[in-house]
PDB file of N, CA and C in Angstrom:
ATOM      1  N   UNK A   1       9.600  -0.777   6.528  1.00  0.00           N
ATOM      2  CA  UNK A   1      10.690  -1.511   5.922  1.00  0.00           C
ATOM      3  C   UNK A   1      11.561  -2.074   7.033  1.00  0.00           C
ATOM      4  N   UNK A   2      11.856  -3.015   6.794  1.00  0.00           N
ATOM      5  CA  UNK A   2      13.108  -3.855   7.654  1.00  0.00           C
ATOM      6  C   UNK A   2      14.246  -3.534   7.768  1.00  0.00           C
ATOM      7  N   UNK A   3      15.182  -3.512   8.256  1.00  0.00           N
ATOM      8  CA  UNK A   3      16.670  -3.273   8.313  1.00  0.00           C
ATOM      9  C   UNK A   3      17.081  -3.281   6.932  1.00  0.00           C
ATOM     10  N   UNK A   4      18.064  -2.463   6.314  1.00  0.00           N
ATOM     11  CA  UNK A   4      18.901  -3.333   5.230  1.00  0.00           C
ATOM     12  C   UNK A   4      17.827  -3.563   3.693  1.00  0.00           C
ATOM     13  N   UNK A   5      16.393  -3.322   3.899  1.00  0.00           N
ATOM     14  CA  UNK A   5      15.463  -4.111   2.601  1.00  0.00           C
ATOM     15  C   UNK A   5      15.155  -2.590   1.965  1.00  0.00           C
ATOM     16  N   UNK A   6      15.775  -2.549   0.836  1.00  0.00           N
ATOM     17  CA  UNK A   6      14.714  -1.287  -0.265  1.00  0.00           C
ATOM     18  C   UNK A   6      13.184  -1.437  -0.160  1.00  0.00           C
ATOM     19  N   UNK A   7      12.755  -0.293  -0.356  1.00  0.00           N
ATOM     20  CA  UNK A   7      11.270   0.091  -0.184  1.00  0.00           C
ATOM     21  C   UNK A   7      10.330  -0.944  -1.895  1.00  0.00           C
ATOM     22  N   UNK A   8      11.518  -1.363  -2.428  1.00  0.00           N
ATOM     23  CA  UNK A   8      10.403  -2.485  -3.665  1.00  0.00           C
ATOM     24  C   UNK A   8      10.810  -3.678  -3.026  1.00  0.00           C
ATOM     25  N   UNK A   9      11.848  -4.471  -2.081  1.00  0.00           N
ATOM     26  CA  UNK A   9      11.510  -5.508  -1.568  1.00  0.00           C
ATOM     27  C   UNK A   9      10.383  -5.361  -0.421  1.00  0.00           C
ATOM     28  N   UNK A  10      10.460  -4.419   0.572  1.00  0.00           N
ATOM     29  CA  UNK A  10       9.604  -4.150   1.114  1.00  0.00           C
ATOM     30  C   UNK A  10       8.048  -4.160   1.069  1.00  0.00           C
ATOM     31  N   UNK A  11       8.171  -4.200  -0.328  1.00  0.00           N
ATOM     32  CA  UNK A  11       6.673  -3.961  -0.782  1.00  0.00           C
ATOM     33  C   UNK A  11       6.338  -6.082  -1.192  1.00  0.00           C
ATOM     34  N   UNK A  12       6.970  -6.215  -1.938  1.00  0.00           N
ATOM     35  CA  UNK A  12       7.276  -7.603  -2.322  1.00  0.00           C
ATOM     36  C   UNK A  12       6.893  -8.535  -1.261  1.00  0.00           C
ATOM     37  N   UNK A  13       7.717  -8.328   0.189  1.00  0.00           N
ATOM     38  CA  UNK A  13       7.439  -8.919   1.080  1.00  0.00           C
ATOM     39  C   UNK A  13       6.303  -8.579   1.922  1.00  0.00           C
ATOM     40  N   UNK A  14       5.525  -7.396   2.049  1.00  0.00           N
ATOM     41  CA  UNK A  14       4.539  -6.982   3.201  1.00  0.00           C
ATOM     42  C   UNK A  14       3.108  -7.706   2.195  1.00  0.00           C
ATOM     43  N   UNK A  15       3.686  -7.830   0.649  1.00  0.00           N
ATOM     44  CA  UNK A  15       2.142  -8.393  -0.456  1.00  0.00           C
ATOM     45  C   UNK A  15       2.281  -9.547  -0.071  1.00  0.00           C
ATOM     46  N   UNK A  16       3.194 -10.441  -0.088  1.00  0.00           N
ATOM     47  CA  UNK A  16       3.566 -11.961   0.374  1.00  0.00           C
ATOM     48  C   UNK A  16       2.934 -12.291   1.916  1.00  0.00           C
ATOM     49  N   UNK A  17       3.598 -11.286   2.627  1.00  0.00           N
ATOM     50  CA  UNK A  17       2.691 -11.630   4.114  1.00  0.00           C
ATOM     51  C   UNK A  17       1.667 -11.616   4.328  1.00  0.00           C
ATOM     52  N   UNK A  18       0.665 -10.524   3.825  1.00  0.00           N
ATOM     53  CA  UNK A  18      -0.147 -10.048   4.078  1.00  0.00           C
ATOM     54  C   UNK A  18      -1.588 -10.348   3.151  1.00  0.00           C
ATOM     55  N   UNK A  19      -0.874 -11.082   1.709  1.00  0.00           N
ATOM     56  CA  UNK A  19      -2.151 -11.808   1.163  1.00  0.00           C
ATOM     57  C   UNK A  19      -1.815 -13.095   0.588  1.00  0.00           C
ATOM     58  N   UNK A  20      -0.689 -13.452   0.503  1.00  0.00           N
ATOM     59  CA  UNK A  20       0.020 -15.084   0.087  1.00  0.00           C
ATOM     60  C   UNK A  20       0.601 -14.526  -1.482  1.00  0.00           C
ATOM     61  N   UNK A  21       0.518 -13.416  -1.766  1.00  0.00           N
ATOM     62  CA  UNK A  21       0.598 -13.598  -3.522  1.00  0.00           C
ATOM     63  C   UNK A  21       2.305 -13.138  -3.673  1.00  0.00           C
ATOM     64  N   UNK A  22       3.051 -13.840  -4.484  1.00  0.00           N
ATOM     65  CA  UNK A  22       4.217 -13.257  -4.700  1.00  0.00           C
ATOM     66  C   UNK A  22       4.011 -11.980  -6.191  1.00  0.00           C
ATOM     67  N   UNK A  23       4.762 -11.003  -5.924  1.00  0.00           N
ATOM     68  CA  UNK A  23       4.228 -10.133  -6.696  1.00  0.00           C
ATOM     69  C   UNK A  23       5.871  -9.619  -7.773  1.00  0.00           C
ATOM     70  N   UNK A  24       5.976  -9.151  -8.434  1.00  0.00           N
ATOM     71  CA  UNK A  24       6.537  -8.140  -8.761  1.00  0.00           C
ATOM     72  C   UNK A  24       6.174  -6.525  -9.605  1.00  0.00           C
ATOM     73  N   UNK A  25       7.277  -6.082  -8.439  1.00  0.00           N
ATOM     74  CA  UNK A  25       6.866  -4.526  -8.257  1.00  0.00           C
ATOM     75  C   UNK A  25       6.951  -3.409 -10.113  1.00  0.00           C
ATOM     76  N   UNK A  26       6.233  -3.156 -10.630  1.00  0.00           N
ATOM     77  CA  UNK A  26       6.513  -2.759 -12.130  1.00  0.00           C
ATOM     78  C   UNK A  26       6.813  -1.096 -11.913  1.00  0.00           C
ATOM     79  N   UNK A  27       5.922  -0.210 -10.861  1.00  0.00           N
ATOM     80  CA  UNK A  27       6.265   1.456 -10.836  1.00  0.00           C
ATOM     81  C   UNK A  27       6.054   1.733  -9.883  1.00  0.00           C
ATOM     82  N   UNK A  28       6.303   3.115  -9.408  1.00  0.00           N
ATOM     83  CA  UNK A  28       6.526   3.591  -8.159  1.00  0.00           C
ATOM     84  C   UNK A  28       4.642   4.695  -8.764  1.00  0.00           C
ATOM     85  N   UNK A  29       4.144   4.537  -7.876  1.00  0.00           N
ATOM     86  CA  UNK A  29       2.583   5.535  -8.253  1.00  0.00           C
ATOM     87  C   UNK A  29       3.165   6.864  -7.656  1.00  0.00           C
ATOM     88  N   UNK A  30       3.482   6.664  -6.303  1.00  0.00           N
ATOM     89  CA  UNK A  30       3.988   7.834  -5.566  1.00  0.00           C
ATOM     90  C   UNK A  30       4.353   7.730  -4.229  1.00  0.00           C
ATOM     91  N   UNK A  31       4.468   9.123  -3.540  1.00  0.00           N
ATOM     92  CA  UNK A  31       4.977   9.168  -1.827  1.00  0.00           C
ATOM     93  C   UNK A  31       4.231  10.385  -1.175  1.00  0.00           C
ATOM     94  N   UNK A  32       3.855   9.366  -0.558  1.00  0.00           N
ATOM     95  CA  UNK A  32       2.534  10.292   0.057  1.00  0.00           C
ATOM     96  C   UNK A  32       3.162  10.351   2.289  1.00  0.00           C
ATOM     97  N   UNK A  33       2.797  11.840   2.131  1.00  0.00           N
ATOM     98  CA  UNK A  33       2.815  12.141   3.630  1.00  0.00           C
ATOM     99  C   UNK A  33       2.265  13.349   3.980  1.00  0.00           C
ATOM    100  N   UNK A  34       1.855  13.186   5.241  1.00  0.00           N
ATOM    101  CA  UNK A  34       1.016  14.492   5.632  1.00  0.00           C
ATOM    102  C   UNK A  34       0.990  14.779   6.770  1.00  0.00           C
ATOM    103  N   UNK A  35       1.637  15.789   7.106  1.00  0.00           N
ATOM    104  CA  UNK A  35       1.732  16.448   8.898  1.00  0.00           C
ATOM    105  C   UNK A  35       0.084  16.079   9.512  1.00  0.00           C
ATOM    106  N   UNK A  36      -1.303  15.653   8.961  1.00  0.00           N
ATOM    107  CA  UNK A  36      -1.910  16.010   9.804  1.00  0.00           C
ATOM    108  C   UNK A  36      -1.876  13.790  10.044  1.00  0.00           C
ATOM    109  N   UNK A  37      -1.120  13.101   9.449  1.00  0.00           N
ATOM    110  CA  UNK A  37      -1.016  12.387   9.570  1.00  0.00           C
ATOM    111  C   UNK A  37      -0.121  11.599  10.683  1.00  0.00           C
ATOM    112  N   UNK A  38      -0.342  11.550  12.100  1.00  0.00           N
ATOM    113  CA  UNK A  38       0.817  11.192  13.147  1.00  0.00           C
ATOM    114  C   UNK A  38       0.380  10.173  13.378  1.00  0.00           C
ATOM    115  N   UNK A  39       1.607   9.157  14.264  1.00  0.00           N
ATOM    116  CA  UNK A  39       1.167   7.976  14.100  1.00  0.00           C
ATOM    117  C   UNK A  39       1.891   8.198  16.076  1.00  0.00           C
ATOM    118  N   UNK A  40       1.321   7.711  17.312  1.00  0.00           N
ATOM    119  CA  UNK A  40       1.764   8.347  18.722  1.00  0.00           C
ATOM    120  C   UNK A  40       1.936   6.590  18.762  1.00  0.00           C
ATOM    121  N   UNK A  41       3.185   6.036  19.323  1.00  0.00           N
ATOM    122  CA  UNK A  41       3.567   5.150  19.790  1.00  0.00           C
ATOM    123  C   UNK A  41       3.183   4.919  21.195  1.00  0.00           C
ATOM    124  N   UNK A  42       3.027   3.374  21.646  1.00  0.00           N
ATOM    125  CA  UNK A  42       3.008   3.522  23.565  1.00  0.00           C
ATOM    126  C   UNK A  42       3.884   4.588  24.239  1.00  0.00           C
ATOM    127  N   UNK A  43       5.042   4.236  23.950  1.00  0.00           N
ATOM    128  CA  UNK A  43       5.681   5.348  24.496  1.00  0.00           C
ATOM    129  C   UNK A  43       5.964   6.633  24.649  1.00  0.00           C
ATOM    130  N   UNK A  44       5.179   7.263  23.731  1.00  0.00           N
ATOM    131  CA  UNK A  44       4.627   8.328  23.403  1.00  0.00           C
ATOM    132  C   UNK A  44       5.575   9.141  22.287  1.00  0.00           C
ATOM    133  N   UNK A  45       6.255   8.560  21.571  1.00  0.00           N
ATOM    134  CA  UNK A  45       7.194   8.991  20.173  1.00  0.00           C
ATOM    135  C   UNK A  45       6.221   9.123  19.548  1.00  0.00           C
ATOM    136  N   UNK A  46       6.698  10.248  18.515  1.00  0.00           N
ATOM    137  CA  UNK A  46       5.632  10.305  17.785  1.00  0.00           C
ATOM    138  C   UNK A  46       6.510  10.401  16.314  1.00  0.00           C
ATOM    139  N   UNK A  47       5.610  10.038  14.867  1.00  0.00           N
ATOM    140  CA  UNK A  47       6.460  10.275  14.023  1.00  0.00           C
ATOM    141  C   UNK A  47       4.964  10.779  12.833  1.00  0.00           C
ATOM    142  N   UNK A  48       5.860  11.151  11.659  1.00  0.00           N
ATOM    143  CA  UNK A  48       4.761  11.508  10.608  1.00  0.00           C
ATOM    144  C   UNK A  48       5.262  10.284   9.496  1.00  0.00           C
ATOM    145  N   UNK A  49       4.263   9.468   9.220  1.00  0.00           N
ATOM    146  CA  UNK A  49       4.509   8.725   8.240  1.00  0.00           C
ATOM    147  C   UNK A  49       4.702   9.197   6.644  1.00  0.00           C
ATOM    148  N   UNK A  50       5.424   8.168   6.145  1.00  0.00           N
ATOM    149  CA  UNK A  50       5.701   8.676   4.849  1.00  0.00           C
ATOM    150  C   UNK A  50       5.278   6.984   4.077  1.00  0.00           C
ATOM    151  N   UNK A  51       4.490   7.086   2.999  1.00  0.00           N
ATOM    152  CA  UNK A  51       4.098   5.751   2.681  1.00  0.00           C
ATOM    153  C   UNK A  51       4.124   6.330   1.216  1.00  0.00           C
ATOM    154  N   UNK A  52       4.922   4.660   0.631  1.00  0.00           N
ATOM    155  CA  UNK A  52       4.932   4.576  -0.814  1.00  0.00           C
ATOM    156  C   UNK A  52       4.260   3.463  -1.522  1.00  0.00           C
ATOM    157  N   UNK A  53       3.639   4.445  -2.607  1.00  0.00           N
ATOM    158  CA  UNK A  53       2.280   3.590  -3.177  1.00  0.00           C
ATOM    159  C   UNK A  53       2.963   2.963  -4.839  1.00  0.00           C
ATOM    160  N   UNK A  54       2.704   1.417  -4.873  1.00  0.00           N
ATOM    161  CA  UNK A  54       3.175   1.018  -6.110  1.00  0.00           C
ATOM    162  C   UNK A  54       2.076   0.109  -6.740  1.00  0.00           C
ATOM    163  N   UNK A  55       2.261  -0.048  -8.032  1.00  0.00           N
ATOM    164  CA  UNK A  55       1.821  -1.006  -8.824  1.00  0.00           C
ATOM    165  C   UNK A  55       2.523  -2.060  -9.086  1.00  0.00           C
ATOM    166  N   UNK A  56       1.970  -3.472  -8.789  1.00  0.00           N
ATOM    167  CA  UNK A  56       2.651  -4.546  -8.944  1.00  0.00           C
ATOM    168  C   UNK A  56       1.700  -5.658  -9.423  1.00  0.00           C
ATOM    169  N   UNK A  57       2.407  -7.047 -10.292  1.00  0.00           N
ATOM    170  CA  UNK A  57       1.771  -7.833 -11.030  1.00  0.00           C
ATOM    171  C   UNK A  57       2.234  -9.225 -10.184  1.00  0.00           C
ATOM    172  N   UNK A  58       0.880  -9.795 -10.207  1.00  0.00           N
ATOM    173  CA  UNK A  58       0.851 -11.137  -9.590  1.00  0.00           C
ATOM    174  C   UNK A  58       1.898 -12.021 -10.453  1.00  0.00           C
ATOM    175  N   UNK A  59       2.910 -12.702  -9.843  1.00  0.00           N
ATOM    176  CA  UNK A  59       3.405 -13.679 -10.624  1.00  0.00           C
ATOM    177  C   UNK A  59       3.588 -15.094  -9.702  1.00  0.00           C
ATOM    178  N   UNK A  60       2.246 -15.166  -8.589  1.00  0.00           N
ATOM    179  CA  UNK A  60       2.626 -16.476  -7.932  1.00  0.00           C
ATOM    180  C   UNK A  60       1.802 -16.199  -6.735  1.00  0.00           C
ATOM    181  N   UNK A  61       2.289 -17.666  -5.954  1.00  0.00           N
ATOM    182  CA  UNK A  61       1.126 -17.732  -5.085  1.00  0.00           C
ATOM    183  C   UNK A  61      -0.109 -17.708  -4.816  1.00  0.00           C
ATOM    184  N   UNK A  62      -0.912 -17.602  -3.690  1.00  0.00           N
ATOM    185  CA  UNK A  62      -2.295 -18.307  -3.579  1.00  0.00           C
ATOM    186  C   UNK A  62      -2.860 -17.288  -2.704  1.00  0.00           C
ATOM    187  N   UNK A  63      -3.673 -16.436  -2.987  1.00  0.00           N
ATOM    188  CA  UNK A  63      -4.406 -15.593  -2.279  1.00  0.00           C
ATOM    189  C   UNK A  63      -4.680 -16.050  -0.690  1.00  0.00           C
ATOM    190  N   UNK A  64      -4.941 -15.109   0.028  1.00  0.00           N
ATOM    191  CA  UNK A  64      -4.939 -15.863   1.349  1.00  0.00           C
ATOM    192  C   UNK A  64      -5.425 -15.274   2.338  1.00  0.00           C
ATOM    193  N   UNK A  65      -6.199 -15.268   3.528  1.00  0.00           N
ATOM    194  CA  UNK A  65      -5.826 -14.086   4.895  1.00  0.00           C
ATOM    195  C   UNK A  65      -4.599 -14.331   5.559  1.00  0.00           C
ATOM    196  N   UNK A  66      -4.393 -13.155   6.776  1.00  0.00           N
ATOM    197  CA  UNK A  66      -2.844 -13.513   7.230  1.00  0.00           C
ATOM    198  C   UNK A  66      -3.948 -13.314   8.242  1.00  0.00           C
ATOM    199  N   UNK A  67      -2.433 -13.280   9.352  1.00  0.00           N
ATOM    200  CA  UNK A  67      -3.044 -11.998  10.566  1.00  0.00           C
ATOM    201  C   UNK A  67      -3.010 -10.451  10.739  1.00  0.00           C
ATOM    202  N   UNK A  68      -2.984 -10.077   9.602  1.00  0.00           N
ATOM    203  CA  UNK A  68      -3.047  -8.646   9.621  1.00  0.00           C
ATOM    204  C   UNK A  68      -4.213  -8.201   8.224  1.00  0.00           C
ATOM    205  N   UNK A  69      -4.978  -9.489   8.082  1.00  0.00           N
ATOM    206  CA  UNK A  69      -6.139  -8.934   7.025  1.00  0.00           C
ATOM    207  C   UNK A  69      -7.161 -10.249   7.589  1.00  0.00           C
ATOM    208  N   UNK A  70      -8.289  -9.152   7.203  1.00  0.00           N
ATOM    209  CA  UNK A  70      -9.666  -9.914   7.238  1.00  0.00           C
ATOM    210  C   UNK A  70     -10.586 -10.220   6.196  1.00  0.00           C
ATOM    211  N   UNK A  71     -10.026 -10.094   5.184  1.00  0.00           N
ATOM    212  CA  UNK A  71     -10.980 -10.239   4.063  1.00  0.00           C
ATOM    213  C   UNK A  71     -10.222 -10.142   2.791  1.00  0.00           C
ATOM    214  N   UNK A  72     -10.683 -10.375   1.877  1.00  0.00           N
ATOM    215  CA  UNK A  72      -9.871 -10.106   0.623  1.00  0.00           C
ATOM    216  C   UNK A  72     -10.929 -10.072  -0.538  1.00  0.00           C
ATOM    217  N   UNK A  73     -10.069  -9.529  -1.675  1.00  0.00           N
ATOM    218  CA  UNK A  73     -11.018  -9.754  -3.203  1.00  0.00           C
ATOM    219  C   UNK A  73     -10.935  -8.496  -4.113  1.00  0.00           C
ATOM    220  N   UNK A  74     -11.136  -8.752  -5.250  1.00  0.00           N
ATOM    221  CA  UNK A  74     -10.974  -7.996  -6.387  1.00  0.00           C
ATOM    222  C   UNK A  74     -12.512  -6.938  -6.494  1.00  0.00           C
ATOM    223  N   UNK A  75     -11.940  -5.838  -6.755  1.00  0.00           N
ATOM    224  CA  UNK A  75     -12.972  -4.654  -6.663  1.00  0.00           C
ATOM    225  C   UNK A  75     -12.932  -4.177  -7.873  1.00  0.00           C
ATOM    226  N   UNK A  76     -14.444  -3.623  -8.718  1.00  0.00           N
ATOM    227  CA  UNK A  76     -14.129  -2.120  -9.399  1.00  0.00           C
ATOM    228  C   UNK A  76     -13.744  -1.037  -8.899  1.00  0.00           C
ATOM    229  N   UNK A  77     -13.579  -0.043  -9.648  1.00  0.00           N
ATOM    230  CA  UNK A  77     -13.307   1.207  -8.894  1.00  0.00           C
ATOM    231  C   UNK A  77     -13.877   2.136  -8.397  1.00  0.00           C
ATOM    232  N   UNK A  78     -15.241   1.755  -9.359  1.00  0.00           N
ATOM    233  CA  UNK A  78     -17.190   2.315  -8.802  1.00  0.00           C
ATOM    234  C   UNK A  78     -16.668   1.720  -7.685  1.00  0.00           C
ATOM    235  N   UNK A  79     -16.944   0.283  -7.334  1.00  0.00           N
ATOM    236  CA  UNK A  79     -17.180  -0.333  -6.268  1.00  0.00           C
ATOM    237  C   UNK A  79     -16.471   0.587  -4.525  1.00  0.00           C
ATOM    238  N   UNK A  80     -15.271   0.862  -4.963  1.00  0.00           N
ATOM    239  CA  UNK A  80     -14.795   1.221  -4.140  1.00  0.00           C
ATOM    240  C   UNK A  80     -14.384   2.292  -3.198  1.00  0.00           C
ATOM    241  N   UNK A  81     -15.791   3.221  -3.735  1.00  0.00           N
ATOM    242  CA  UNK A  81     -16.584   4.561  -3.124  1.00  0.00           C
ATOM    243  C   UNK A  81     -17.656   3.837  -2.026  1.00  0.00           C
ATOM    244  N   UNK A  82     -17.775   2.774  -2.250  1.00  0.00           N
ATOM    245  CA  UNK A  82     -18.842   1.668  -1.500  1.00  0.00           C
ATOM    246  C   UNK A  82     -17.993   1.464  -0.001  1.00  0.00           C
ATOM    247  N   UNK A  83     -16.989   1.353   0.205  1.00  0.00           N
ATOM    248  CA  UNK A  83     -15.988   0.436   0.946  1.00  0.00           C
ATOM    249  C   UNK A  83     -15.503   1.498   1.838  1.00  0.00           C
ATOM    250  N   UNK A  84     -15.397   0.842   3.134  1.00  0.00           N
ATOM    251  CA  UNK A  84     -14.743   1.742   4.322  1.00  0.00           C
ATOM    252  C   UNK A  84     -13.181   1.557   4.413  1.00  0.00           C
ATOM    253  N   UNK A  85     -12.753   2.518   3.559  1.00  0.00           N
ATOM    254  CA  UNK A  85     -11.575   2.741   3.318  1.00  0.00           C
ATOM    255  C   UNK A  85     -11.023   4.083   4.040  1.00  0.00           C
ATOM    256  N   UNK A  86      -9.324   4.322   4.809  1.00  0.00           N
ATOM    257  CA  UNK A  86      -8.905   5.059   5.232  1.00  0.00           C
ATOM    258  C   UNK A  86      -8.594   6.236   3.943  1.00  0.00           C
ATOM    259  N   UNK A  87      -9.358   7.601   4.638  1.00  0.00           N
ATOM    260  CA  UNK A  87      -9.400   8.292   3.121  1.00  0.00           C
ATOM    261  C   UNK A  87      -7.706   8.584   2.173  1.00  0.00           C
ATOM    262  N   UNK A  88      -6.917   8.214   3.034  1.00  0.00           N
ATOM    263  CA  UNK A  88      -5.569   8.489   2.332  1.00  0.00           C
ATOM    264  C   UNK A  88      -5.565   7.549   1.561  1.00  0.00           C
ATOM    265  N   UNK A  89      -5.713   6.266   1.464  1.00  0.00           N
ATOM    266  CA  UNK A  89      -5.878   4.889   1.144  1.00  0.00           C
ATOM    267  C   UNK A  89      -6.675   5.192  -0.654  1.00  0.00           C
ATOM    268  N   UNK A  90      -7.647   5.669  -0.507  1.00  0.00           N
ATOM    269  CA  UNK A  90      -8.594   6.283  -1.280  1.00  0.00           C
ATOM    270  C   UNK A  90      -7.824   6.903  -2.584  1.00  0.00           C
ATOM    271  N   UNK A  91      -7.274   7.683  -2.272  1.00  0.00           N
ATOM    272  CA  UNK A  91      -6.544   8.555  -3.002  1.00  0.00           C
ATOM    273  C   UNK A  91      -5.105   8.165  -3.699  1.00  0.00           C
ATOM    274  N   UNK A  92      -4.865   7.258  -2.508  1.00  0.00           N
ATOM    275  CA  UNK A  92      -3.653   6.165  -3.605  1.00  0.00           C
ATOM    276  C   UNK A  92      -3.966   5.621  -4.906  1.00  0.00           C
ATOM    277  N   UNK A  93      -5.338   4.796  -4.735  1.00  0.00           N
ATOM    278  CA  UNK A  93      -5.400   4.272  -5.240  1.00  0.00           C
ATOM    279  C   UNK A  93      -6.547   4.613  -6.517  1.00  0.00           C
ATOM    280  N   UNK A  94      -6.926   5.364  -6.247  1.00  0.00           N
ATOM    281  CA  UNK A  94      -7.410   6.878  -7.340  1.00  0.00           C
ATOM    282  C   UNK A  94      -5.930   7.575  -8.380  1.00  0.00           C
ATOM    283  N   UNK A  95      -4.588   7.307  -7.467  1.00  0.00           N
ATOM    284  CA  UNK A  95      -3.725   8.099  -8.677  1.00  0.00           C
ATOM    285  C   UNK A  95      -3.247   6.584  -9.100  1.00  0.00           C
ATOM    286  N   UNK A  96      -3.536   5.601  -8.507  1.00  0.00           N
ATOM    287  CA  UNK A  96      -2.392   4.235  -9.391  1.00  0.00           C
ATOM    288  C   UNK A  96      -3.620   4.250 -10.689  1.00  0.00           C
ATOM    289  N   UNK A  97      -5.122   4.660 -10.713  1.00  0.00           N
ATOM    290  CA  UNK A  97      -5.617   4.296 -11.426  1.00  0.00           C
ATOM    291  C   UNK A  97      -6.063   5.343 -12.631  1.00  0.00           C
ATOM    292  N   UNK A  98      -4.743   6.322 -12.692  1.00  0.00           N
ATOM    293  CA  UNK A  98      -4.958   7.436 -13.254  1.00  0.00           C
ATOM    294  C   UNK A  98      -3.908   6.997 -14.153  1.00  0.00           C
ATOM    295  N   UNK A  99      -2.600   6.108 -13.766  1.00  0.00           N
ATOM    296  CA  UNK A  99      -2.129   5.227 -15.050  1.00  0.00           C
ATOM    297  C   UNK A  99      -1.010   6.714 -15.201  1.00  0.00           C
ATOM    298  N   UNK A 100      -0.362   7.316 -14.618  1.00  0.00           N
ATOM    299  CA  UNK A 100       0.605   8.700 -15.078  1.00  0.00           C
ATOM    300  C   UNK A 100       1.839   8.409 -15.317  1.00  0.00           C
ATOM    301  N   UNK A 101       2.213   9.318 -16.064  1.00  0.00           N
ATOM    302  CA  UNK A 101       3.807   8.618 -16.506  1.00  0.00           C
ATOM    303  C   UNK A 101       5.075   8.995 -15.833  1.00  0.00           C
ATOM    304  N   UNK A 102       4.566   9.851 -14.375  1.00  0.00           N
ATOM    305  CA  UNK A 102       5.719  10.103 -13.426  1.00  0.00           C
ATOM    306  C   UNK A 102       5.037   9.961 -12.263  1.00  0.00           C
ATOM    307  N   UNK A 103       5.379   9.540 -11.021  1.00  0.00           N
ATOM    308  CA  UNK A 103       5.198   9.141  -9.733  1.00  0.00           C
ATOM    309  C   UNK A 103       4.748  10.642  -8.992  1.00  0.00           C
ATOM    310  N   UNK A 104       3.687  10.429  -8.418  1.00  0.00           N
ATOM    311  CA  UNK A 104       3.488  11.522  -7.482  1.00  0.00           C
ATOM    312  C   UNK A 104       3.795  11.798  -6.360  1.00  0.00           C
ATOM    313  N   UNK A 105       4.296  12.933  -5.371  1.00  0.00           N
ATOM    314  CA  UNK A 105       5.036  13.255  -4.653  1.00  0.00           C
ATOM    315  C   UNK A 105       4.407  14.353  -3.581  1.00  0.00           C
ATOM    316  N   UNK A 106       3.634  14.249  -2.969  1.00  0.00           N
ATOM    317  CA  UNK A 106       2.202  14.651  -1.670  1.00  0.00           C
ATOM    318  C   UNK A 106       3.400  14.772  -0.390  1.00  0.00           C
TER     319      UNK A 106
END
């Protein structure tokens, strides 16, 4: 997140950068973090990430690559046991598709 931006503009804007689509954000899925998860900076800081997973509906824009994606496109969810995905990644998107009526908290 940016200075100053809530974690649903945040999200709004990193979908906009990162695939052209303007979105809005409808639920929070959850907040996921995990000590075995570190992220070691050049400088050698280190931090444990904390990442929040949402569901959001296309209302604009034009699909796209940026520079921070190489590919794009709509998947099943069979499909996506197929796909070299980061296994945390996996599991997000295993509970957005579990459809629950309170946000999960990992």
């Amino acid at each position: 997140m940016d200075a100053g931006e809530s974690a649903v503009e945040a999200c709004v804007r990193e979908a906009m950068e990162e695939t052209g689509l303007e979105v809005r954000v409808t639920k929070l899925v959850g907040i996921y973090t995990s000590p075995d998860v570190i992220i070691e900076y050049a400088d050698g800081d280190l931090c444990q990430a904390v990442g929040m997973t949402f569901v959001a509906k296309v209302i604009g824009g034009e699909l796209r690559l940026s520079d921070e994606t190489t590919d794009y496109g709509y998947f099943t969810v069979d499909f996506l046991n197929n796909m070299d995905l980061m296994e945390y990644h996996l599991e997000q998107i295993q509970d957005a598709i579990k459809n629950l009526p309170e946000a999960i908290m990992k």
